[in-house]
PDB file of N, CA and C in Angstrom:
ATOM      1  N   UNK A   1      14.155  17.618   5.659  1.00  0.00           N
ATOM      2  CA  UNK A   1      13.588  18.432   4.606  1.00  0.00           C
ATOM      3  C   UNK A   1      14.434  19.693   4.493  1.00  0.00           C
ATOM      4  N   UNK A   2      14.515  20.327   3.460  1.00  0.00           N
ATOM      5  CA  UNK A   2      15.698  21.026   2.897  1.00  0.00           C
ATOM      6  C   UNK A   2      14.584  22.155   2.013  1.00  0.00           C
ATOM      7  N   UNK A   3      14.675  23.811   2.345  1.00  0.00           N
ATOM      8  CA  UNK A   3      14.317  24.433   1.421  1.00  0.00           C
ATOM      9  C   UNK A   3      15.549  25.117   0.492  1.00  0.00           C
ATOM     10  N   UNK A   4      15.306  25.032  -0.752  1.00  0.00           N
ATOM     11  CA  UNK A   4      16.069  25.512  -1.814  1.00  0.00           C
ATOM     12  C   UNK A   4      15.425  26.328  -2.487  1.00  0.00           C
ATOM     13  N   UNK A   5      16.329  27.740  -2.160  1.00  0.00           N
ATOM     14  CA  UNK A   5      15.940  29.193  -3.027  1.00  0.00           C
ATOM     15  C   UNK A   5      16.647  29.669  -4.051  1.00  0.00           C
ATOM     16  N   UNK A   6      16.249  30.503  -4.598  1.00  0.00           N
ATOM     17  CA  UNK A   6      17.103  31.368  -5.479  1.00  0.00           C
ATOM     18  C   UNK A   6      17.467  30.198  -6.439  1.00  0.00           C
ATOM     19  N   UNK A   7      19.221  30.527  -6.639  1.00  0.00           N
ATOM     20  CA  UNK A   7      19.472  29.792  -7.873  1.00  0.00           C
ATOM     21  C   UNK A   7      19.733  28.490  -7.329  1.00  0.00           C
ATOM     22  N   UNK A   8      19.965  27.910  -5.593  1.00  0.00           N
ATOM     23  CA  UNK A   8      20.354  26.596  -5.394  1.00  0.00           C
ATOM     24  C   UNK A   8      19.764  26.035  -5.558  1.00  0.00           C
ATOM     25  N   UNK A   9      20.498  24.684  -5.852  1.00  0.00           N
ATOM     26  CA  UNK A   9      19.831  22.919  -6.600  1.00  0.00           C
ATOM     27  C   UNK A   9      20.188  22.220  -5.637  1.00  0.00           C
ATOM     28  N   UNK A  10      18.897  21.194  -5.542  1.00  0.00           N
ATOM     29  CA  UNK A  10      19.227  19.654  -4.477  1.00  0.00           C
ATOM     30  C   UNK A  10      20.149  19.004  -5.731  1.00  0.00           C
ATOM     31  N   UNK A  11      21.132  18.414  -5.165  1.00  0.00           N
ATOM     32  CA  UNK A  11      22.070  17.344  -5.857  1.00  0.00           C
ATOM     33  C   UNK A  11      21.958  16.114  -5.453  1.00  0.00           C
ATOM     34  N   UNK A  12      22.522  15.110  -6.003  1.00  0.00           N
ATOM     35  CA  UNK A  12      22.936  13.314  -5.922  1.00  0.00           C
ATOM     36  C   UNK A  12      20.950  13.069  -5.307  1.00  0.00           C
ATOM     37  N   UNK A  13      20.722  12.018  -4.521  1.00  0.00           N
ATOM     38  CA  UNK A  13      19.389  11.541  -3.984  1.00  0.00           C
ATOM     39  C   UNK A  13      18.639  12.427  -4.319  1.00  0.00           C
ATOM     40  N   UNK A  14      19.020  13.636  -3.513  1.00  0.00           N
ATOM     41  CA  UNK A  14      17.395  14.663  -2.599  1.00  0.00           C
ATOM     42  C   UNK A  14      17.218  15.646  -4.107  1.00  0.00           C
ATOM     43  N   UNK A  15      17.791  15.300  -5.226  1.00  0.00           N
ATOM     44  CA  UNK A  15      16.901  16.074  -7.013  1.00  0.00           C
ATOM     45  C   UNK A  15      16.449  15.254  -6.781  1.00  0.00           C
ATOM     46  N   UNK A  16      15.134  16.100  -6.842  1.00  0.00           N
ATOM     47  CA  UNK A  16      13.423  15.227  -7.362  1.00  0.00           C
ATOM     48  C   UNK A  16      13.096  16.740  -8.329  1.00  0.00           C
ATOM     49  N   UNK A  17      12.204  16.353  -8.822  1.00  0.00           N
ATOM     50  CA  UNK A  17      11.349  16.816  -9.926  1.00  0.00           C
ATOM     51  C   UNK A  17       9.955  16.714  -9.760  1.00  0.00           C
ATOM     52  N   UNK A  18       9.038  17.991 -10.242  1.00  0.00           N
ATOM     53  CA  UNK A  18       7.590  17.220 -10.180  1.00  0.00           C
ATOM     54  C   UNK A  18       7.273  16.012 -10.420  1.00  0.00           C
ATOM     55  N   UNK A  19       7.836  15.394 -11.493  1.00  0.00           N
ATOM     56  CA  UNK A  19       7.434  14.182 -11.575  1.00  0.00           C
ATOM     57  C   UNK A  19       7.933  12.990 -11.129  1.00  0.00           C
ATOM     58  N   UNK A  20       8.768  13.045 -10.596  1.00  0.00           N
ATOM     59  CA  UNK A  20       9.518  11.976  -9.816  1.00  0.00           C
ATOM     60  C   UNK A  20       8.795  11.779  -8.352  1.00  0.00           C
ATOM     61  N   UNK A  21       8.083  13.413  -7.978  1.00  0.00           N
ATOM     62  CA  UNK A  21       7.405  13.474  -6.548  1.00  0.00           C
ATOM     63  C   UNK A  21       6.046  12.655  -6.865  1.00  0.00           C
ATOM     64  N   UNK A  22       5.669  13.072  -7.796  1.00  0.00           N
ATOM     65  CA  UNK A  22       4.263  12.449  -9.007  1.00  0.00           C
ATOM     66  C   UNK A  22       3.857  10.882  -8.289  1.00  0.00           C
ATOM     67  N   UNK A  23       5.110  10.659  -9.093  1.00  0.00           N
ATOM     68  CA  UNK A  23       5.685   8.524  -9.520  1.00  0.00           C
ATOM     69  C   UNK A  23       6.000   8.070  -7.893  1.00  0.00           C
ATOM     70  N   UNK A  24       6.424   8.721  -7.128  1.00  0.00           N
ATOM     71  CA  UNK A  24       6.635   8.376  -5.874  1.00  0.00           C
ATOM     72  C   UNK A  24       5.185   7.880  -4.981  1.00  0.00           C
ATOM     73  N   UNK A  25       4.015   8.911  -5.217  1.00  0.00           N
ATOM     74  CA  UNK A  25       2.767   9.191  -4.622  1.00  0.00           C
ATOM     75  C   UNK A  25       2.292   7.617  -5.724  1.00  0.00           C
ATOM     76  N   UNK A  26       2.410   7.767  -6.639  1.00  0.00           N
ATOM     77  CA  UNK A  26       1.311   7.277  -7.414  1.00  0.00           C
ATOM     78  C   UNK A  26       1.944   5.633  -6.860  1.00  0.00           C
ATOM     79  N   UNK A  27       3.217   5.159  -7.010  1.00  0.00           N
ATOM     80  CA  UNK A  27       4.196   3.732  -6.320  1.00  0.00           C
ATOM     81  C   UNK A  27       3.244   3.436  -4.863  1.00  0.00           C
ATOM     82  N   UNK A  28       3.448   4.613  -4.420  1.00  0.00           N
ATOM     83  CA  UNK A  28       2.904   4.215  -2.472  1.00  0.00           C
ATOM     84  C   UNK A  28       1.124   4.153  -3.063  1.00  0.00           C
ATOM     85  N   UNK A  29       0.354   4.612  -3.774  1.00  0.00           N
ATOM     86  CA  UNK A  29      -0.597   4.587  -3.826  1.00  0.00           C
ATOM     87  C   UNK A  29      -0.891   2.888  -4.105  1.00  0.00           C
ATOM     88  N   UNK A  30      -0.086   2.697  -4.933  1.00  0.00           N
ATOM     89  CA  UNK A  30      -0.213   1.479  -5.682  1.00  0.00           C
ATOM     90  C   UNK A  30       0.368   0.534  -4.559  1.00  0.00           C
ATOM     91  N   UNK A  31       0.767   0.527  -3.900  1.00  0.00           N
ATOM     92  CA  UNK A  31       1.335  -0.471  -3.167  1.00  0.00           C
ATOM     93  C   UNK A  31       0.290  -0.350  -2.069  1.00  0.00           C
ATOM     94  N   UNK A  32      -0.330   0.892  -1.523  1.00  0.00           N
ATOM     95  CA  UNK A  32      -1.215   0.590  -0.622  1.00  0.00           C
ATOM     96  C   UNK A  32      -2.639   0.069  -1.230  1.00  0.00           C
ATOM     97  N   UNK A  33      -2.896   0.500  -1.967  1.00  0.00           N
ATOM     98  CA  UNK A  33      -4.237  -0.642  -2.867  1.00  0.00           C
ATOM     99  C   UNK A  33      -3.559  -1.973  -2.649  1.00  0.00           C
ATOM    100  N   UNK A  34      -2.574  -2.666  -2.675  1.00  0.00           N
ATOM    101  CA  UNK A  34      -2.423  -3.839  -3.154  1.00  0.00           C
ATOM    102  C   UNK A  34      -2.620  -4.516  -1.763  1.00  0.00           C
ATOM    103  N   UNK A  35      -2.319  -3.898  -0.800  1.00  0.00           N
ATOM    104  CA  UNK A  35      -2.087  -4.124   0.361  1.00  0.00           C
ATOM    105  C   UNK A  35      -3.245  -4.433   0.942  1.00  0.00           C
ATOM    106  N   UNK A  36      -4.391  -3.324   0.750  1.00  0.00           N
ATOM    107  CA  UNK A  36      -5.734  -2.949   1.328  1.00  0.00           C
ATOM    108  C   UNK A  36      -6.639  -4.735   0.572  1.00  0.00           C
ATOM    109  N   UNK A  37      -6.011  -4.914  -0.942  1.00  0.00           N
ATOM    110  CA  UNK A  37      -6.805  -5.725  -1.910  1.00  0.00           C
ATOM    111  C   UNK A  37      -6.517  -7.288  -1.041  1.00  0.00           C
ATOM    112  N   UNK A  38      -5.176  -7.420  -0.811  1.00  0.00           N
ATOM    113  CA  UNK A  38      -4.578  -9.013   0.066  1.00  0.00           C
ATOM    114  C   UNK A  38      -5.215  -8.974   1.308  1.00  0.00           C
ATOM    115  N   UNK A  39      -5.087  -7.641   2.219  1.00  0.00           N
ATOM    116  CA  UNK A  39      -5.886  -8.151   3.210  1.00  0.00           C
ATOM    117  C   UNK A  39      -7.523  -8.380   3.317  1.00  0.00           C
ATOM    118  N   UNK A  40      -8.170  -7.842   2.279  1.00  0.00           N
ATOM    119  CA  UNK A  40      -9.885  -8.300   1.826  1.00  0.00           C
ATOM    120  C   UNK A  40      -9.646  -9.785   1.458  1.00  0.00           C
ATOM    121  N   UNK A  41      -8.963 -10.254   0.514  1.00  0.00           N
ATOM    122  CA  UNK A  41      -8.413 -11.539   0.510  1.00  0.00           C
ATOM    123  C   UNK A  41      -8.661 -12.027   1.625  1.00  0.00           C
ATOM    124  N   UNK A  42      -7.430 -12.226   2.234  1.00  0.00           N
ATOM    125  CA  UNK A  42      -7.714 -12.476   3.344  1.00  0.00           C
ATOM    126  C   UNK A  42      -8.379 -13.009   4.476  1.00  0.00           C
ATOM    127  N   UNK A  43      -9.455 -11.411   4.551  1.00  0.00           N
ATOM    128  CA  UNK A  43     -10.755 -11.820   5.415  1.00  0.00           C
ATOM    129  C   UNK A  43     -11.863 -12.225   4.932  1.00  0.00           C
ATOM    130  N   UNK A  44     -11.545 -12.439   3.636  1.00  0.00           N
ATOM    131  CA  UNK A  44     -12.441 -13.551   2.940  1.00  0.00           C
ATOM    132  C   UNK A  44     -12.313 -14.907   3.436  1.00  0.00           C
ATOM    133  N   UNK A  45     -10.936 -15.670   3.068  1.00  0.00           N
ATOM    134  CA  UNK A  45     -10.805 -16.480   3.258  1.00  0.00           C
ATOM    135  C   UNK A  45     -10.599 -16.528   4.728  1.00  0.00           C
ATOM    136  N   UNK A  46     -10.620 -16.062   5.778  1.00  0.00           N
ATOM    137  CA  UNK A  46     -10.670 -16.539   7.554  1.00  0.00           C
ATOM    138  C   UNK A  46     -12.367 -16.238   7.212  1.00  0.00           C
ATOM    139  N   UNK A  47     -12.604 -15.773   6.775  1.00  0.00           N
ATOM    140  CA  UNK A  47     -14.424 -15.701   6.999  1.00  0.00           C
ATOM    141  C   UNK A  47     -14.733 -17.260   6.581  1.00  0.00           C
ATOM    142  N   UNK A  48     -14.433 -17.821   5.535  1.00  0.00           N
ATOM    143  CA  UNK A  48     -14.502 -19.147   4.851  1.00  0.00           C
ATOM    144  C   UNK A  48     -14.285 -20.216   5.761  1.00  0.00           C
ATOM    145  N   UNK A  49     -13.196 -20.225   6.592  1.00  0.00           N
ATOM    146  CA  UNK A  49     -12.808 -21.234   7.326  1.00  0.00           C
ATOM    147  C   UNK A  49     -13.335 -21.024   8.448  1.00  0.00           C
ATOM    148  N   UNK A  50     -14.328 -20.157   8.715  1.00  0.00           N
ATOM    149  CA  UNK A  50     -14.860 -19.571  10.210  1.00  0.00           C
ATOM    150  C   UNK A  50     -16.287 -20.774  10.030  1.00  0.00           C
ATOM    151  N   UNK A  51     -16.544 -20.398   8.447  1.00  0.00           N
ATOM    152  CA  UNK A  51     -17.943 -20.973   8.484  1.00  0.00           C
ATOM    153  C   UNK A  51     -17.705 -22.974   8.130  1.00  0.00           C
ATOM    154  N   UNK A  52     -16.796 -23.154   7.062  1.00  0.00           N
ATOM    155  CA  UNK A  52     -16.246 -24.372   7.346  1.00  0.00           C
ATOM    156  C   UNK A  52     -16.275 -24.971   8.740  1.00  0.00           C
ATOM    157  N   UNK A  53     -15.877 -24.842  10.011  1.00  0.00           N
ATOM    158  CA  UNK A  53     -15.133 -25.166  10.389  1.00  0.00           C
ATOM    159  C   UNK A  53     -16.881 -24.932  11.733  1.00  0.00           C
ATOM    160  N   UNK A  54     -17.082 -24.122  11.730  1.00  0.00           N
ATOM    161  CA  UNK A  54     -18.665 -23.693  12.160  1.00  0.00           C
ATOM    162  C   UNK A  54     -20.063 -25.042  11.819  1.00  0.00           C
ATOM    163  N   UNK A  55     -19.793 -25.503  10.076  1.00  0.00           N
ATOM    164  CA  UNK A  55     -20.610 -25.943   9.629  1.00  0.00           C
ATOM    165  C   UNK A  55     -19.861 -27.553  10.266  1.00  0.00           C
ATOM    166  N   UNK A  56     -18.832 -27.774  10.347  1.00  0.00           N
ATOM    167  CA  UNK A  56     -18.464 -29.063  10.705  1.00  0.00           C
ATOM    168  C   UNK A  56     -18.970 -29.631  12.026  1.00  0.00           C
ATOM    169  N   UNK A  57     -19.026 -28.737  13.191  1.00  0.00           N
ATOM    170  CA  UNK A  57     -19.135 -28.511  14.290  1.00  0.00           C
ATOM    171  C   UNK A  57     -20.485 -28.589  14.829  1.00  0.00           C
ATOM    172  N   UNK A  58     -21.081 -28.131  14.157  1.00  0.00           N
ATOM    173  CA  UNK A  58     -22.488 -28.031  14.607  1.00  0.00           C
ATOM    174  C   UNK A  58     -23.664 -29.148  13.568  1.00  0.00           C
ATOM    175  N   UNK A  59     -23.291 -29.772  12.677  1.00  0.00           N
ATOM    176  CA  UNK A  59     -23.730 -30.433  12.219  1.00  0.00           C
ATOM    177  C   UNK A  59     -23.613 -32.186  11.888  1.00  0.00           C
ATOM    178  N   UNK A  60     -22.918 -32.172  13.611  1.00  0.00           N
ATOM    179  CA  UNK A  60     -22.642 -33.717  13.950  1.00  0.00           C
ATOM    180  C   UNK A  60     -23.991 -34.089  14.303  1.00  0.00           C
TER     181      UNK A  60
END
């Protein structure tokens, strides 16, 4: 991390802009919803095959 005063500018990569810092937050936001959404998936479906597999078992 780099503070820049006065008249100096970050150049090449490290220019960001409010809104580039914005779009960055809002990307990771979005990627961690998606993340949080597959693994509910997920433990849906191991919940499914818990009871499948439960109902096979016990109902010989």
């Amino acid at each position: 991390m780099t503070l820049v005063v006065d008249k100096d500018m970050a150049i090449g990569s490290f220019a960001k802009t409010f809104v580039d810092i914005d779009l960055d937050k809002v990307s990771l936001m979005n990627k961690l919803n998606l993340w949080v959404n597959n693994l509910a998936k997920l433990l849906m479906l191991w919940n499914n095959l818990l009871s499948i597999r439960n109902h096979i078992f016990t109902k010989k």
